[in-house]
Protein backbone atom coordinates (compact mmCIF):
# COMPACT_ATOMS: atom_id res chain seq x y z
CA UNK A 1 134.05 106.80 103.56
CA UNK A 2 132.15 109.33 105.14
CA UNK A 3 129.82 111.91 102.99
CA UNK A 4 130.64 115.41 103.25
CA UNK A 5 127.62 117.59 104.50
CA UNK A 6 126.72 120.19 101.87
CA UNK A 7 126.56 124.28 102.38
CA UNK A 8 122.55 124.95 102.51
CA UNK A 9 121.04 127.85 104.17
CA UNK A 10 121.08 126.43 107.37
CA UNK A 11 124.62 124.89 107.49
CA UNK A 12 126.52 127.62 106.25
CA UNK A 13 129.64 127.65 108.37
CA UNK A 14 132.26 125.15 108.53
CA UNK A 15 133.86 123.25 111.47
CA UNK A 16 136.95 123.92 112.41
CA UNK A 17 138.16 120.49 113.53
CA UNK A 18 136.53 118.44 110.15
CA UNK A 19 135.83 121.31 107.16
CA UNK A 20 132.16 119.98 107.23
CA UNK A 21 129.68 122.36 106.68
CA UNK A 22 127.44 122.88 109.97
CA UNK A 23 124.60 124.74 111.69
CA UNK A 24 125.46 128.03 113.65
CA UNK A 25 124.50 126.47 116.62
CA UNK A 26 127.31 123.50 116.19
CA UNK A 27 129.97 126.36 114.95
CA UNK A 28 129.29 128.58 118.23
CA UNK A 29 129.30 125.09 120.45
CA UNK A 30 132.33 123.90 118.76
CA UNK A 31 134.01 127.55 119.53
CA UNK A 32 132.85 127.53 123.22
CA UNK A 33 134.65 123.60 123.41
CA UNK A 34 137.73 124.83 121.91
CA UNK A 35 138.07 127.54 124.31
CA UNK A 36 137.52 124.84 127.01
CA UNK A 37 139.98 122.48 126.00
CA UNK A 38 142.63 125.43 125.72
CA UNK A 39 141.94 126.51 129.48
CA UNK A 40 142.28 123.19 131.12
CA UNK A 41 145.24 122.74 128.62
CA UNK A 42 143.85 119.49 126.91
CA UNK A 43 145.52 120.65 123.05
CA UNK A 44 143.91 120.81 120.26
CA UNK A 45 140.46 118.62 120.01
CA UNK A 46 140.38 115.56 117.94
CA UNK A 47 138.55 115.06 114.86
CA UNK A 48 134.79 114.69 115.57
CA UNK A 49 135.77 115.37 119.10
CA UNK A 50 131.49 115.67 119.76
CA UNK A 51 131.78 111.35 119.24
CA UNK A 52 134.40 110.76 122.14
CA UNK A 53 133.99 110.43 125.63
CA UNK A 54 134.84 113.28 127.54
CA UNK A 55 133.64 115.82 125.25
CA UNK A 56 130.46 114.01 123.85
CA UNK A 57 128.27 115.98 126.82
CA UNK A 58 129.84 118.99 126.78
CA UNK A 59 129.24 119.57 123.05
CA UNK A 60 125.71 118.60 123.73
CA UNK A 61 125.37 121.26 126.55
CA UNK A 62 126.85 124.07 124.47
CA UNK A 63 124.41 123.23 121.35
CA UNK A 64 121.30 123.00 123.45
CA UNK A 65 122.77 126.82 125.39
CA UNK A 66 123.24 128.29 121.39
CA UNK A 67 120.27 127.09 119.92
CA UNK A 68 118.73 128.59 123.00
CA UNK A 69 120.67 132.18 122.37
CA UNK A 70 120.07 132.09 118.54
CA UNK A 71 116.07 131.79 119.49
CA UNK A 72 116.39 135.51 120.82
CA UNK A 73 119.01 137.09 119.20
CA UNK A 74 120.41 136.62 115.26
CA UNK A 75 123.61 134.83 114.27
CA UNK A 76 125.43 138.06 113.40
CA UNK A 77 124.67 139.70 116.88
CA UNK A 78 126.23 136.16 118.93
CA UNK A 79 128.90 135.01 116.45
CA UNK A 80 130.18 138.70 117.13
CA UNK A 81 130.14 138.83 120.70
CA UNK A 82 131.50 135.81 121.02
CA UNK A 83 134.19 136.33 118.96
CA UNK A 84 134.72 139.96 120.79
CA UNK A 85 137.40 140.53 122.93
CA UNK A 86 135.82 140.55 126.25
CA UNK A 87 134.40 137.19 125.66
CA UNK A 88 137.46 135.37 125.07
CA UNK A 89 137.57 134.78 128.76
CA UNK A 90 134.17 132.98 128.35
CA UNK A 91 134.33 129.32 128.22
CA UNK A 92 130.34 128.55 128.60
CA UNK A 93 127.24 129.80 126.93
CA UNK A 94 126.01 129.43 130.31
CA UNK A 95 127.98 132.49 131.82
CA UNK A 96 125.84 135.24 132.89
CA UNK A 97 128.53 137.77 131.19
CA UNK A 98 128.17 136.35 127.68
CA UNK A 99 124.21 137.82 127.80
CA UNK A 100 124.84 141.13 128.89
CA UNK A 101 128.03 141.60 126.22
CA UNK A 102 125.25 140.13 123.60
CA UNK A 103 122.88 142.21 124.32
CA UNK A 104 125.91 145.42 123.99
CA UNK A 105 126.12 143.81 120.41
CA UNK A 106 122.83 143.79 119.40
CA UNK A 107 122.77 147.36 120.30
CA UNK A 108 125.89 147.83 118.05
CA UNK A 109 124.80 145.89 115.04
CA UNK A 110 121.08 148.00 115.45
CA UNK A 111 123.00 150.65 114.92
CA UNK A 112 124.57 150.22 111.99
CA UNK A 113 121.63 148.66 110.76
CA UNK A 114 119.79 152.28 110.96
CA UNK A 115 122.79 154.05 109.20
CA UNK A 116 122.51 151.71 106.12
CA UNK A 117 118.70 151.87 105.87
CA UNK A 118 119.00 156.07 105.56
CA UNK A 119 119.13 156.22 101.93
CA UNK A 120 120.99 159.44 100.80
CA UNK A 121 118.35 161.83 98.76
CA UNK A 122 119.60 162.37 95.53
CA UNK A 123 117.71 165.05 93.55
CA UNK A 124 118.05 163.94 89.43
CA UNK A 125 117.90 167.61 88.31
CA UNK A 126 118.83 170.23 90.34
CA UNK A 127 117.08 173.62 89.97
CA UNK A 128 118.35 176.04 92.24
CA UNK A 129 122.38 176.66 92.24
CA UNK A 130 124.99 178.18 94.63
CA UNK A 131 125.37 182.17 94.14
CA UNK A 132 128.89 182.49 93.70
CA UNK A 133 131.12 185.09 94.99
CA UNK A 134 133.03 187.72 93.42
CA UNK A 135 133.03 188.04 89.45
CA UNK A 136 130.47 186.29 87.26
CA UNK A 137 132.05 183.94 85.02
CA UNK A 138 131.21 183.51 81.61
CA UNK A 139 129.28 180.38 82.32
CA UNK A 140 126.91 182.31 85.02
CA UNK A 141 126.38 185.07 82.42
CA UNK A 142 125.00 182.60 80.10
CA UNK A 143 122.49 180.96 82.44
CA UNK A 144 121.40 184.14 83.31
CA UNK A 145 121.17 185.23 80.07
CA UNK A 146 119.29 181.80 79.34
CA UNK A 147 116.83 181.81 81.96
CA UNK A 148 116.13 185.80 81.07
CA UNK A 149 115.10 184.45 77.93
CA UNK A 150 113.10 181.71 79.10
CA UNK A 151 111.32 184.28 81.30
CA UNK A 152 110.50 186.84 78.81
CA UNK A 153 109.38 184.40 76.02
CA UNK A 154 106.87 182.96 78.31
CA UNK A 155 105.63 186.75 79.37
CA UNK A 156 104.93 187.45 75.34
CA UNK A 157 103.28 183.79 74.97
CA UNK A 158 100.90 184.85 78.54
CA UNK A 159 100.30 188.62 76.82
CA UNK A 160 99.39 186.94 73.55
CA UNK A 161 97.28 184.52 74.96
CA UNK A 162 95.07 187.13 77.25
């Protein structure tokens, strides 16, 4: 029986021909075979497919061309252009076109990056407020009746103090 690899931080996605947990580098190899096998019109791949004959190398080829990738660029930025429409025509890490749609990615994903590091400025207590058109309300007669009050009780405590 074999033993099931367990989900760590470095094998966090799962193959899609066994359920095993795996490295990135294996998932994006095992994507790039896939799409192989579908081109030449060789079905689906068989279970452990990276053991048998004719696909032994070629898994080996695509794991040493991701782990090179993932040294220069992250997961996110790869898996997604990979997985991007105008890579699905892409059967090799090797193809010069996969690099420049990465690198279009990474610009993406910096992007939106910068958008969720902007923190929105929220002030806890608000001092100044909107004049408002028109009428006063009752409500905007009260504040100004409050903060007339707050303004002449501190003029009597200055006078008294001098």
């Amino acid at each position: 029986m074999t033993k099931k690899r367990q989900r760590t931080e470095k094998s966090k996605y799962k193959h899609q021909s066994t359920g095993d947990y795996c490295t990135c580098a294996a998932y994006i190899a095992e994507i790039m075979c896939m799409r192989n096998a579908q081109n030449k019109n060789k079905g689906s791949l068989p279970y452990k497919f990276w053991n048998t004959k004719p696909w032994d190398w070629t898994f080996k080829r695509q794991l040493f061309l991701a782990n090179k990738v993932l040294k220069k660029y992250s997961e996110s930025v790869v898996l997604r252009a990979i997985n991007s429409p105008e890579a699905k025509s892409i059967f090799s890490l090797s193809n010069k076109r996969l690099i420049s749609i990465i690198v279009k990615y990474k610009k993406i994903v910096d992007k939106e990056q910068e958008r969720e590091i902007k923190p929105s400025q929220i002030v806890d207590n608000p001092q100044i407020r909107k004049n408002t058109f028109g009428k006063k309300t009752t409500l905007s007669k009260l504040r100004s009746l409050d903060k007339d009050g707050k303004k002449s009780d501190e003029k009597k405590i200055d006078k008294e103090n001098n």
